[in-house]
N, C-alpha and C. Protein backbone atom coordinates (compact mmCIF):
# COMPACT_ATOMS: atom_id res chain seq x y z
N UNK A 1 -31.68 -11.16 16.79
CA UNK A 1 -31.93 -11.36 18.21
C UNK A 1 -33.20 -10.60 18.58
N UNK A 2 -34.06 -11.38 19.40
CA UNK A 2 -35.62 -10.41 19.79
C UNK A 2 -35.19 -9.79 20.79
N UNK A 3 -35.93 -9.41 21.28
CA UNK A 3 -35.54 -8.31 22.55
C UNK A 3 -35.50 -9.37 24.08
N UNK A 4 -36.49 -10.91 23.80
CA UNK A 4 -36.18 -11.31 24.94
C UNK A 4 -34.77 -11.61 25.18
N UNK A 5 -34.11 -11.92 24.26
CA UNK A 5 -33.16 -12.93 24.13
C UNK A 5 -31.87 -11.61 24.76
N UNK A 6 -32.24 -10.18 23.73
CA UNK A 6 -31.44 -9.23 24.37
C UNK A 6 -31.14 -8.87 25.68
N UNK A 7 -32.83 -9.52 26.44
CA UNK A 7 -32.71 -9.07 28.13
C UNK A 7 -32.16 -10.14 28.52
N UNK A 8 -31.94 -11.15 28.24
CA UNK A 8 -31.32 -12.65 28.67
C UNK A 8 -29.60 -12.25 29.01
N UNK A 9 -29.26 -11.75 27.59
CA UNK A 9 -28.15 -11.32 27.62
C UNK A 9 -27.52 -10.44 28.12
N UNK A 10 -28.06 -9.25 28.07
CA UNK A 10 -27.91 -8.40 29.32
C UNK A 10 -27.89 -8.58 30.70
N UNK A 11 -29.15 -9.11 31.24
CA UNK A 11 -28.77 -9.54 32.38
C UNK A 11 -28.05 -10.44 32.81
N UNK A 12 -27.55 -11.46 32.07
CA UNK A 12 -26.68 -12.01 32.60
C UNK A 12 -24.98 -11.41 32.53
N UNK A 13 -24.85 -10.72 31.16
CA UNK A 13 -23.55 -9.79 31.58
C UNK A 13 -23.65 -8.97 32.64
N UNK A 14 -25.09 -8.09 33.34
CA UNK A 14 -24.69 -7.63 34.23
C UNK A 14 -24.40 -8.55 35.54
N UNK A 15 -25.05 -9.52 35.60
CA UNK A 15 -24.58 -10.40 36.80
C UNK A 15 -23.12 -10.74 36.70
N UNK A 16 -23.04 -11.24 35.79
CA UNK A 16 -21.71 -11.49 35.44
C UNK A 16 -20.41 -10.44 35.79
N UNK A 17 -20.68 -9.34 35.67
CA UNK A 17 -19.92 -8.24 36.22
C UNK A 17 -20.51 -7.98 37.50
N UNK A 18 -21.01 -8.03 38.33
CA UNK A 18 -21.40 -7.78 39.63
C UNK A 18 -21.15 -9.05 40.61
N UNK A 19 -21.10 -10.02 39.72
CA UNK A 19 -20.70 -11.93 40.83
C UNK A 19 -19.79 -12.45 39.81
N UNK A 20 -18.46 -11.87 39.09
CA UNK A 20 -17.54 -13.21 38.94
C UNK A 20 -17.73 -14.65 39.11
N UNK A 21 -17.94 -15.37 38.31
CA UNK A 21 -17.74 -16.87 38.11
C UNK A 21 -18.55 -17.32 38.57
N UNK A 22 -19.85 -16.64 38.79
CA UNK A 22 -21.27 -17.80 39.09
C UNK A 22 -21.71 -17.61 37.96
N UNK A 23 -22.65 -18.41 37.42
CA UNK A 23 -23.73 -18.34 36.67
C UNK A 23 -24.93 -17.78 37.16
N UNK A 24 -25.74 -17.70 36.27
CA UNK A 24 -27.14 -16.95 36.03
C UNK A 24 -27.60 -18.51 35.70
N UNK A 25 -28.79 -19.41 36.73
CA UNK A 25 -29.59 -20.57 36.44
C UNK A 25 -30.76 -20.05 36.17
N UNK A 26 -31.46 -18.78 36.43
CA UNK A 26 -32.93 -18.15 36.07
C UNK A 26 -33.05 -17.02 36.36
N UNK A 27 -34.07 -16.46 36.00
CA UNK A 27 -34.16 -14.98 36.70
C UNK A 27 -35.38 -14.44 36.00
N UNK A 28 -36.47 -13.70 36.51
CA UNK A 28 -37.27 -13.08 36.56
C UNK A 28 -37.59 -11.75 37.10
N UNK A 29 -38.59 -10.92 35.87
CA UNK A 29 -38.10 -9.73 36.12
C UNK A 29 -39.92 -9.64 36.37
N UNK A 30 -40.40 -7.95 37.10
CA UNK A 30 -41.90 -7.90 37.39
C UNK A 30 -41.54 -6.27 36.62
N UNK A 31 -42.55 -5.95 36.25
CA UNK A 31 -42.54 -4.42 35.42
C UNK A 31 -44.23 -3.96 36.00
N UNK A 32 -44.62 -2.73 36.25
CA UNK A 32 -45.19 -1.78 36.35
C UNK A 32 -45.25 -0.97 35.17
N UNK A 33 -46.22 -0.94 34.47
CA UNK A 33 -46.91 -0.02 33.65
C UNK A 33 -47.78 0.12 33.54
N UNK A 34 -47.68 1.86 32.43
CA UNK A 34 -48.99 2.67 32.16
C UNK A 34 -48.76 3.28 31.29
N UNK A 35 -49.66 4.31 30.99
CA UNK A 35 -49.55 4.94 29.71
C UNK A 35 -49.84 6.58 30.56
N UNK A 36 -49.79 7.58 29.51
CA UNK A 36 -49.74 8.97 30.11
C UNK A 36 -51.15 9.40 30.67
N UNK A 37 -52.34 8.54 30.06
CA UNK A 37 -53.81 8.90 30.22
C UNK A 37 -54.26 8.22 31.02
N UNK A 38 -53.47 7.32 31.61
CA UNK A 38 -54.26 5.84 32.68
C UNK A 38 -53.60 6.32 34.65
N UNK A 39 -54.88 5.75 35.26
CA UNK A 39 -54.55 6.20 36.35
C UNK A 39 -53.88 4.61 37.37
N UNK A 40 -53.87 3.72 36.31
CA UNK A 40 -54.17 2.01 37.11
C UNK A 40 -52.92 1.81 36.35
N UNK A 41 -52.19 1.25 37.18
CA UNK A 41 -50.71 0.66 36.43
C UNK A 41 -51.61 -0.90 36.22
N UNK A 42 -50.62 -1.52 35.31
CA UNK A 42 -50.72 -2.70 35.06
C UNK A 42 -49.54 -3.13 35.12
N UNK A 43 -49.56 -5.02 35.51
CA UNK A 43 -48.14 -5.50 35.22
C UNK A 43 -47.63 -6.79 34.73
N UNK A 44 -46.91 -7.04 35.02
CA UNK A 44 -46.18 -8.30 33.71
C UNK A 44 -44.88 -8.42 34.32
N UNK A 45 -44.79 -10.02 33.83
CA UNK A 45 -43.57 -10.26 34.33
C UNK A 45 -42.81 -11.01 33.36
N UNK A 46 -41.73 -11.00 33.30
CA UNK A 46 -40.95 -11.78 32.00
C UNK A 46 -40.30 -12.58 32.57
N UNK A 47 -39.54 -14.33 32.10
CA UNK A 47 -38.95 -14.93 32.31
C UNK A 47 -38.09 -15.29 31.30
N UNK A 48 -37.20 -16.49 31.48
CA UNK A 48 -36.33 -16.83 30.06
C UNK A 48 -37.76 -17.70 29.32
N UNK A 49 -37.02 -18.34 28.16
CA UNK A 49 -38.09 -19.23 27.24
C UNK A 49 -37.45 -20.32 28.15
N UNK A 50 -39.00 -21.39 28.56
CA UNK A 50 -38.33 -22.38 28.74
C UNK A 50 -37.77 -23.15 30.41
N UNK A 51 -38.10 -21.46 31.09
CA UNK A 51 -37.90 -21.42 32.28
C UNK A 51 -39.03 -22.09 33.56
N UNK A 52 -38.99 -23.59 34.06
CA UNK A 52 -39.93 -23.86 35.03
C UNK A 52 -40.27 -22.47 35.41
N UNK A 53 -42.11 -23.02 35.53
CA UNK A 53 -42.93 -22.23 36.44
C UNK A 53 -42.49 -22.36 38.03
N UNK A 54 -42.06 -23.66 38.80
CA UNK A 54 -41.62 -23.42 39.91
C UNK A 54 -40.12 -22.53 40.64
N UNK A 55 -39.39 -22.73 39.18
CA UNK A 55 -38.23 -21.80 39.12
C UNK A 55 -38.80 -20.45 39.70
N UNK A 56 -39.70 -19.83 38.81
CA UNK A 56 -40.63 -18.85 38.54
C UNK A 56 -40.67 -17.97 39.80
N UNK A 57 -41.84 -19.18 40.51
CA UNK A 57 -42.38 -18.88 41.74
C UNK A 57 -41.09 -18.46 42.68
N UNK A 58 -40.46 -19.63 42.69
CA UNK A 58 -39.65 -19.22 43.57
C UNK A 58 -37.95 -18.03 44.01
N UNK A 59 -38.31 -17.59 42.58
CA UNK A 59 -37.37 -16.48 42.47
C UNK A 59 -38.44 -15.21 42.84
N UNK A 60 -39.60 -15.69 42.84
CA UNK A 60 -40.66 -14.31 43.06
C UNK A 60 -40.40 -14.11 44.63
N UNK A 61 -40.39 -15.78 45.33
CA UNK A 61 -40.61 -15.49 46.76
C UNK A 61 -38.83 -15.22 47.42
N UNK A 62 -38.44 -15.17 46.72
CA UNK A 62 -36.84 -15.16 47.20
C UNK A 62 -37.01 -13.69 47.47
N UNK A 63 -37.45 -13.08 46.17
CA UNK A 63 -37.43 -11.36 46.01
C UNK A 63 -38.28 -10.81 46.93
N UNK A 64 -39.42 -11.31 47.36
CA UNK A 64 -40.72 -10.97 48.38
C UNK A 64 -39.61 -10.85 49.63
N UNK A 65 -39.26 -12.06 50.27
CA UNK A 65 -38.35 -12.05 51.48
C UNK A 65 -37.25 -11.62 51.68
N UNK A 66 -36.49 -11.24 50.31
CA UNK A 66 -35.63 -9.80 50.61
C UNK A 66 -35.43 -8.48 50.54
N UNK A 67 -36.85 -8.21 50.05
CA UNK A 67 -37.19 -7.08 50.07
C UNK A 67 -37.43 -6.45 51.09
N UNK A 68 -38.59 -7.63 51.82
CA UNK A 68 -39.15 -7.08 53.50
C UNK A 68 -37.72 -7.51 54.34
N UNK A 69 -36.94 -8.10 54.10
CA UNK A 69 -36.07 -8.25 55.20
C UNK A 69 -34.88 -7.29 55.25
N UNK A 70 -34.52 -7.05 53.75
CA UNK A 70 -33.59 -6.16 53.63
C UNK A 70 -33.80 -4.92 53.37
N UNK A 71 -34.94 -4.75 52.59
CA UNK A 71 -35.13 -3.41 52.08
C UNK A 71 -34.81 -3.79 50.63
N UNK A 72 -34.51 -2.34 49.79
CA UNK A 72 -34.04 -2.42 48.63
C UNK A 72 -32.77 -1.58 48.95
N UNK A 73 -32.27 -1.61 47.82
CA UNK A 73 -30.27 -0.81 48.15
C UNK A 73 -30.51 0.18 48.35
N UNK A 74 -31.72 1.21 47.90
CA UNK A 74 -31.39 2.87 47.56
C UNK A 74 -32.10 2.56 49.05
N UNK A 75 -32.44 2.26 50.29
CA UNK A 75 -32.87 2.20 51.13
C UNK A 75 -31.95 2.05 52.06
N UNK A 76 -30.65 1.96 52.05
CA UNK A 76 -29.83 0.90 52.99
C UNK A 76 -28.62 2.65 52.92
């Protein structure tokens, strides 16, 4: 198993334990990095293999509009 396939799996057991009996149809993750000597994060985003680009987009803008609307949890 590669490591994508590991985050596939993972995240969907954690959904799976946090929402009973729905499925996981996509999901996209955004990461922030750097290294110990750099002052500029860089970033990247991972999806499943295979996963529409409009899927994509639109799990990005789902996350955009609940972020500003809700906040995030450690916020609430």
């Amino acid at each position: 198993m590669n490591t994508l396939d590991a985050l596939d799996a993972a995240l969907r057991a954690h959904m799976a334990e946090e929402h009973p009996g729905q499925l996981v149809i996509g999901w996209a993750l955004v990461t922030s990095i750097t290294d110990e000597n750099d002052d500029v994060n860089q970033y990247d985003n991972v999806t499943p293999e295979g996963q529409p680009a409009h899927h994509t987009v639109g799990l990005y803008r789902i996350g955009i509009d609940n972020v500003l609307t809700h906040g995030r949890d450690e916020d609430q």
